[in-house]
C-alpha atoms as a PDB file:
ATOM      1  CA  UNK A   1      -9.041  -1.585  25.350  1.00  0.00           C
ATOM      2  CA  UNK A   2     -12.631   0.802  25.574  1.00  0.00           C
ATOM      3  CA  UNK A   3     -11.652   1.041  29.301  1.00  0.00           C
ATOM      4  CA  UNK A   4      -8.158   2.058  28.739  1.00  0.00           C
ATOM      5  CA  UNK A   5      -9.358   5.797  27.046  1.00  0.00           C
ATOM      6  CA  UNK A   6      -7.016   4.765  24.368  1.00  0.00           C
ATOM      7  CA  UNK A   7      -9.700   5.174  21.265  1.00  0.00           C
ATOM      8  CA  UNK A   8     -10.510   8.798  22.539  1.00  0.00           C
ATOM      9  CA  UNK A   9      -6.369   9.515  22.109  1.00  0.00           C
ATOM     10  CA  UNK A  10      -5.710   7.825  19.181  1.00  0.00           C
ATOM     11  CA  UNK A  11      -7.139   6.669  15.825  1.00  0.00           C
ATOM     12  CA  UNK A  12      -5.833   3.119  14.175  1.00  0.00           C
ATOM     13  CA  UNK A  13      -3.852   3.520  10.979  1.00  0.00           C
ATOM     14  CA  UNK A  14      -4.954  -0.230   8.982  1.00  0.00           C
ATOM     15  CA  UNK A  15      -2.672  -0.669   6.434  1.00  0.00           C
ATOM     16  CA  UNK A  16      -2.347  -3.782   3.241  1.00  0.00           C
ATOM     17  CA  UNK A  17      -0.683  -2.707   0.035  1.00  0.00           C
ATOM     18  CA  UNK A  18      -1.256  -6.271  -1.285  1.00  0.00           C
ATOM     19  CA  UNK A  19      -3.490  -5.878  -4.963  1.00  0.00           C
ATOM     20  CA  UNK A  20      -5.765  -8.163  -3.552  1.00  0.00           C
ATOM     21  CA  UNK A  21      -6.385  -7.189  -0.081  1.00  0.00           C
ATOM     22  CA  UNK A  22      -9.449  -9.296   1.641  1.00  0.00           C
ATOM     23  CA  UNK A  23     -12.090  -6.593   1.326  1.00  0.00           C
ATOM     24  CA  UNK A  24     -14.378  -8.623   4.341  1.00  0.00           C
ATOM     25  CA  UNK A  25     -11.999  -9.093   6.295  1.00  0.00           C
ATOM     26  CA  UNK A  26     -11.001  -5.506   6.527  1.00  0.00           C
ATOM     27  CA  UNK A  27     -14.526  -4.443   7.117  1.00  0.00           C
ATOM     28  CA  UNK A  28     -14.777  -6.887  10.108  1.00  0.00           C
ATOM     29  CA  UNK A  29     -11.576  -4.954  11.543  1.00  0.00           C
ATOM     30  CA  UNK A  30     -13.002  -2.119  11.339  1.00  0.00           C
ATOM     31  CA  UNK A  31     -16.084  -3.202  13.198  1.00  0.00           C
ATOM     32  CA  UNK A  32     -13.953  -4.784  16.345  1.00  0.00           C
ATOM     33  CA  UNK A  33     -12.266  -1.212  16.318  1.00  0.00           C
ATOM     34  CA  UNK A  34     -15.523   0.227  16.415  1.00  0.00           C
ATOM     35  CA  UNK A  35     -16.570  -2.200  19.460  1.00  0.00           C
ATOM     36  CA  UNK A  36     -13.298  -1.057  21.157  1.00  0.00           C
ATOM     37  CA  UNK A  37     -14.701   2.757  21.206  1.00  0.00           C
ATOM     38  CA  UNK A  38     -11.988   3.804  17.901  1.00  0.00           C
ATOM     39  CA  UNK A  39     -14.775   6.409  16.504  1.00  0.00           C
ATOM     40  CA  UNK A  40     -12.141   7.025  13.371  1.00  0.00           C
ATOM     41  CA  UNK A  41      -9.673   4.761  11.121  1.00  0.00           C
ATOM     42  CA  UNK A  42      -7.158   5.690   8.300  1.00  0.00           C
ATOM     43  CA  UNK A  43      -6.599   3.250   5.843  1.00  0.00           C
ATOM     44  CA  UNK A  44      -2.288   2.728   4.145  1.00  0.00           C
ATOM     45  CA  UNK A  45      -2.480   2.048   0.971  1.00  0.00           C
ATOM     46  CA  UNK A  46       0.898   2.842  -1.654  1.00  0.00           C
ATOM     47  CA  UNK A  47       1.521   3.764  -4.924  1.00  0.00           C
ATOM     48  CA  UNK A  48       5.319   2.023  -5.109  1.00  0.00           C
ATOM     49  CA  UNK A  49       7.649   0.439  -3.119  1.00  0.00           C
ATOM     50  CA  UNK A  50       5.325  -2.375  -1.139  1.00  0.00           C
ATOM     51  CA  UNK A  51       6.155  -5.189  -4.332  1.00  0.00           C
ATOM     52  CA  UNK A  52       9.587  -6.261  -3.695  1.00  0.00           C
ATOM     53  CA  UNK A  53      12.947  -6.074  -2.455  1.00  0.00           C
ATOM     54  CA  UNK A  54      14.748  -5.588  -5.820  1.00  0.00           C
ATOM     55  CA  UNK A  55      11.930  -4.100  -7.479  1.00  0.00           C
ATOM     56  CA  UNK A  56      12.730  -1.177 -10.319  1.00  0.00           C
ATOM     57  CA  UNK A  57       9.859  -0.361 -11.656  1.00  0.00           C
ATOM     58  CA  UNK A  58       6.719   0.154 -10.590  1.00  0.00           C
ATOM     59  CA  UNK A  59       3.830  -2.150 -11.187  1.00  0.00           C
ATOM     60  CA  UNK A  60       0.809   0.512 -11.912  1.00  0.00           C
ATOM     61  CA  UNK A  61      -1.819  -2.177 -11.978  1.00  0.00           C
ATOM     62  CA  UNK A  62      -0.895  -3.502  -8.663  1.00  0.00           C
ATOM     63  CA  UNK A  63      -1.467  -0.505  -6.250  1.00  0.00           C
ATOM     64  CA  UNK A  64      -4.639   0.757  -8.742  1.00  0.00           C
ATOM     65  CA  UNK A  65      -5.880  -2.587  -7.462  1.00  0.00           C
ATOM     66  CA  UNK A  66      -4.935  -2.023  -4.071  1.00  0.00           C
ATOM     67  CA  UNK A  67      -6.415   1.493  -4.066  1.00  0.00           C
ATOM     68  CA  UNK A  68      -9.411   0.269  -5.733  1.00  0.00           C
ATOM     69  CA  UNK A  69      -9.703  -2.547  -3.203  1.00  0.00           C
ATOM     70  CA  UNK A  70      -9.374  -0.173  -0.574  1.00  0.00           C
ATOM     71  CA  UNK A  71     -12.316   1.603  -2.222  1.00  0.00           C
ATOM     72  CA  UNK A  72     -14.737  -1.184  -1.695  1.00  0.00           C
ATOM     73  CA  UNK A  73     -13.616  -1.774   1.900  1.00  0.00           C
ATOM     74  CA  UNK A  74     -14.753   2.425   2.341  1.00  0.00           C
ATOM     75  CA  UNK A  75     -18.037   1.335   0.437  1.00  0.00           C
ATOM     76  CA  UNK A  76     -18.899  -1.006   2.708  1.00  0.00           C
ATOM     77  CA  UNK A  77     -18.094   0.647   6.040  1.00  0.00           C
ATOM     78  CA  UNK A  78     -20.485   3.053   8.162  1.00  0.00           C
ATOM     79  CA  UNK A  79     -19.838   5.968   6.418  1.00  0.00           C
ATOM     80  CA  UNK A  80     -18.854   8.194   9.489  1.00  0.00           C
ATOM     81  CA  UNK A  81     -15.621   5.509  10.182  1.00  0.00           C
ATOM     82  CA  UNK A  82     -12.873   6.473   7.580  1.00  0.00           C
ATOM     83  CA  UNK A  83     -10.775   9.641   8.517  1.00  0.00           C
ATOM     84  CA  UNK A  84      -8.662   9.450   5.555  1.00  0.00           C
ATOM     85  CA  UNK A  85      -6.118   7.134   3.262  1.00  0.00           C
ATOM     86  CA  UNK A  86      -2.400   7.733   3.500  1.00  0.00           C
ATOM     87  CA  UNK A  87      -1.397   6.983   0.444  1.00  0.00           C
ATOM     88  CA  UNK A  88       2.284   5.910   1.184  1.00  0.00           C
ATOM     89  CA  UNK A  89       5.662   5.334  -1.583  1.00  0.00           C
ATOM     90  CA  UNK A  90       8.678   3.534   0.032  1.00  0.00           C
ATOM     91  CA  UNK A  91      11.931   3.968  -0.841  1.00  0.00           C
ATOM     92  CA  UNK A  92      13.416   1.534   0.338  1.00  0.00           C
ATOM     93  CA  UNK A  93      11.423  -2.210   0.877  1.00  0.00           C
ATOM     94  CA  UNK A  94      13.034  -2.308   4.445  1.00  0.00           C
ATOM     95  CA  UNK A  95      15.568  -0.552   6.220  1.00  0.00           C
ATOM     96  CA  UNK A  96      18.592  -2.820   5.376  1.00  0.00           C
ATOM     97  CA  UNK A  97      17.754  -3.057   1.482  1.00  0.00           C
ATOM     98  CA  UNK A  98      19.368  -0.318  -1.239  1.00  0.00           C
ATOM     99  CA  UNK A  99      16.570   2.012  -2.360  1.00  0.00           C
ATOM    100  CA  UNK A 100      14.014   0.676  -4.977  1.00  0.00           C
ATOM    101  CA  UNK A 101      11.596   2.005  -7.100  1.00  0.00           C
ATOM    102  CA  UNK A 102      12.177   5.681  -7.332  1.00  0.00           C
ATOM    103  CA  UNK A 103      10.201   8.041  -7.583  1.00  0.00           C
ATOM    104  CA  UNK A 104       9.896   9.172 -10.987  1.00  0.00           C
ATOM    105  CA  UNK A 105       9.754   6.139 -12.091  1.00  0.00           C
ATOM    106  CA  UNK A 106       6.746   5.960  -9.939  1.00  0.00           C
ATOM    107  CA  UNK A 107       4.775   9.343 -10.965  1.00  0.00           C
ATOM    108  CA  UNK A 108       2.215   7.201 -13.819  1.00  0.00           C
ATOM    109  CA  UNK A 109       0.998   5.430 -10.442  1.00  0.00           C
ATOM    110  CA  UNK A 110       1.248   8.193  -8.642  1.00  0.00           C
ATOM    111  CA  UNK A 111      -1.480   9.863 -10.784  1.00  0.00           C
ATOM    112  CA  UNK A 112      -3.236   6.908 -11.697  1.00  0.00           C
ATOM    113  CA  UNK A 113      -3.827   6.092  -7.592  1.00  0.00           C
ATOM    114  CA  UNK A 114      -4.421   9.383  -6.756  1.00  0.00           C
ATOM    115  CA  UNK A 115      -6.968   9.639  -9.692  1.00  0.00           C
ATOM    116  CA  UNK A 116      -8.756   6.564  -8.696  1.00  0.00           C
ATOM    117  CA  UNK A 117      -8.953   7.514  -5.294  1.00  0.00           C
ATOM    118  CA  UNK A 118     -10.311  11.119  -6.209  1.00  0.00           C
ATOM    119  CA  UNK A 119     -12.764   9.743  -8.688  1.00  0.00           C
ATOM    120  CA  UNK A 120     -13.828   6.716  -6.745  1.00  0.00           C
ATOM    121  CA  UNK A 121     -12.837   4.120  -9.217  1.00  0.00           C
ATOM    122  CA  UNK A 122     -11.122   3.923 -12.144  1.00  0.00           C
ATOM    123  CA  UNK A 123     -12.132   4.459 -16.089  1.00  0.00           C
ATOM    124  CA  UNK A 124     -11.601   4.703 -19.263  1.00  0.00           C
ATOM    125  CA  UNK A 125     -11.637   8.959 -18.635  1.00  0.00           C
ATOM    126  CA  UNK A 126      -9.729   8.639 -15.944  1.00  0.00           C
ATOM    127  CA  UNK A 127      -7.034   7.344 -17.782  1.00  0.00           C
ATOM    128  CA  UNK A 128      -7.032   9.457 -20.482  1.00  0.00           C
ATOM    129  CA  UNK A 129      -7.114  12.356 -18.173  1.00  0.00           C
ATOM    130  CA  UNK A 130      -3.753  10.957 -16.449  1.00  0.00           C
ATOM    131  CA  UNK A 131      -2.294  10.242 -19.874  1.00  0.00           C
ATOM    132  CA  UNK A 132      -3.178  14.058 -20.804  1.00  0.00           C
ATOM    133  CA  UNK A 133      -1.787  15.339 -17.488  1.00  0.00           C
ATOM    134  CA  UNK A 134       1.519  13.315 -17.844  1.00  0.00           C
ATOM    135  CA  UNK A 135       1.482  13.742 -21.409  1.00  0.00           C
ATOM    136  CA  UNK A 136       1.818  10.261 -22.346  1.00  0.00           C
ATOM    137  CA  UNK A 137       0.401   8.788 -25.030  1.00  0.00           C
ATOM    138  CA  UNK A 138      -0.529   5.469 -23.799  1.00  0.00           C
ATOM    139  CA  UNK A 139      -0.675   4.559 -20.155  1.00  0.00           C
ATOM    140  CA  UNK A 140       0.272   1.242 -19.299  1.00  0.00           C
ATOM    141  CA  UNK A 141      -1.464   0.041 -16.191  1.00  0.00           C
ATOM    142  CA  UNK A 142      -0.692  -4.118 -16.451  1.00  0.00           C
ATOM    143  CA  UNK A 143       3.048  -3.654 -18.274  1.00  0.00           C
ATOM    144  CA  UNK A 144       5.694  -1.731 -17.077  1.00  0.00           C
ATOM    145  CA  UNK A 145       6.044   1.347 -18.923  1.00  0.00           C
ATOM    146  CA  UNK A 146       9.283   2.185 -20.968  1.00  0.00           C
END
């Protein structure tokens, strides 16, 4: 692969939207890419739509894990290796399935990822900043929200 020129054309997208993604695992990915010559890597992670086929709503607590997961894999890579994290929202759970999740349904982990991933982690002020920006008066992050 280092001899093809490929890892000076491209950079590898790694993506796992599971909550509990294997942090080590990841980080020893990112190493063999490294080997290869990939200088760069993006990580996927989502905010909704990666849970289930017939899934409404979305679970918040899920991707915050996910996105704080993906945190820890960023922690313990060289720091010169991550290009960026596409944070991703499906629509549909694959391309044969009616759409799930939608997106305002989705906009509490919307902010709560995209707060987590700003702040590098996720607190007690951090959700009372979302709840303040949304204007909700209690966040839900392990029940779905009404």
């Amino acid at each position: 692969l280092s001899e093809s020129g490929v890892p000076q054309l491209v950079q590898p997208m790694i993506w796992d939207y599971a909550a509990d993604i294997n942090v080590e695992s990841k980080v020893q990915l990112i190493e063999k890419y490294r080997r290869c010559g990939f200088s760069k890597v993006w990580f996927a992670s989502a905010f909704k739509g990666a849970t289930g086929v017939n899934q409404s709503l979305t679970p918040v607590g899920h991707h915050l894990r996910n996105q704080l997961a993906w945190l820890q894999v960023a922690s313990r890579s060289p720091a010169d290796v991550l290009e960026g994290i596409a944070l991703t929202g499906w629509q549909r759970y694959d391309h044969f399935s009616v759409l799930c999740e939608l997106l305002p349904v989705a906009i509490p982990s919307l902010a709560v990822c995209l707060q987590a991933l700003k702040n590098g982690g996720y607190s007690e002020n951090i959700k009372e900043n979302v709840e303040k920006l949304l204007g909700m008066p209690n966040l839900e992050i392990d029940n779905f929200m009404r």
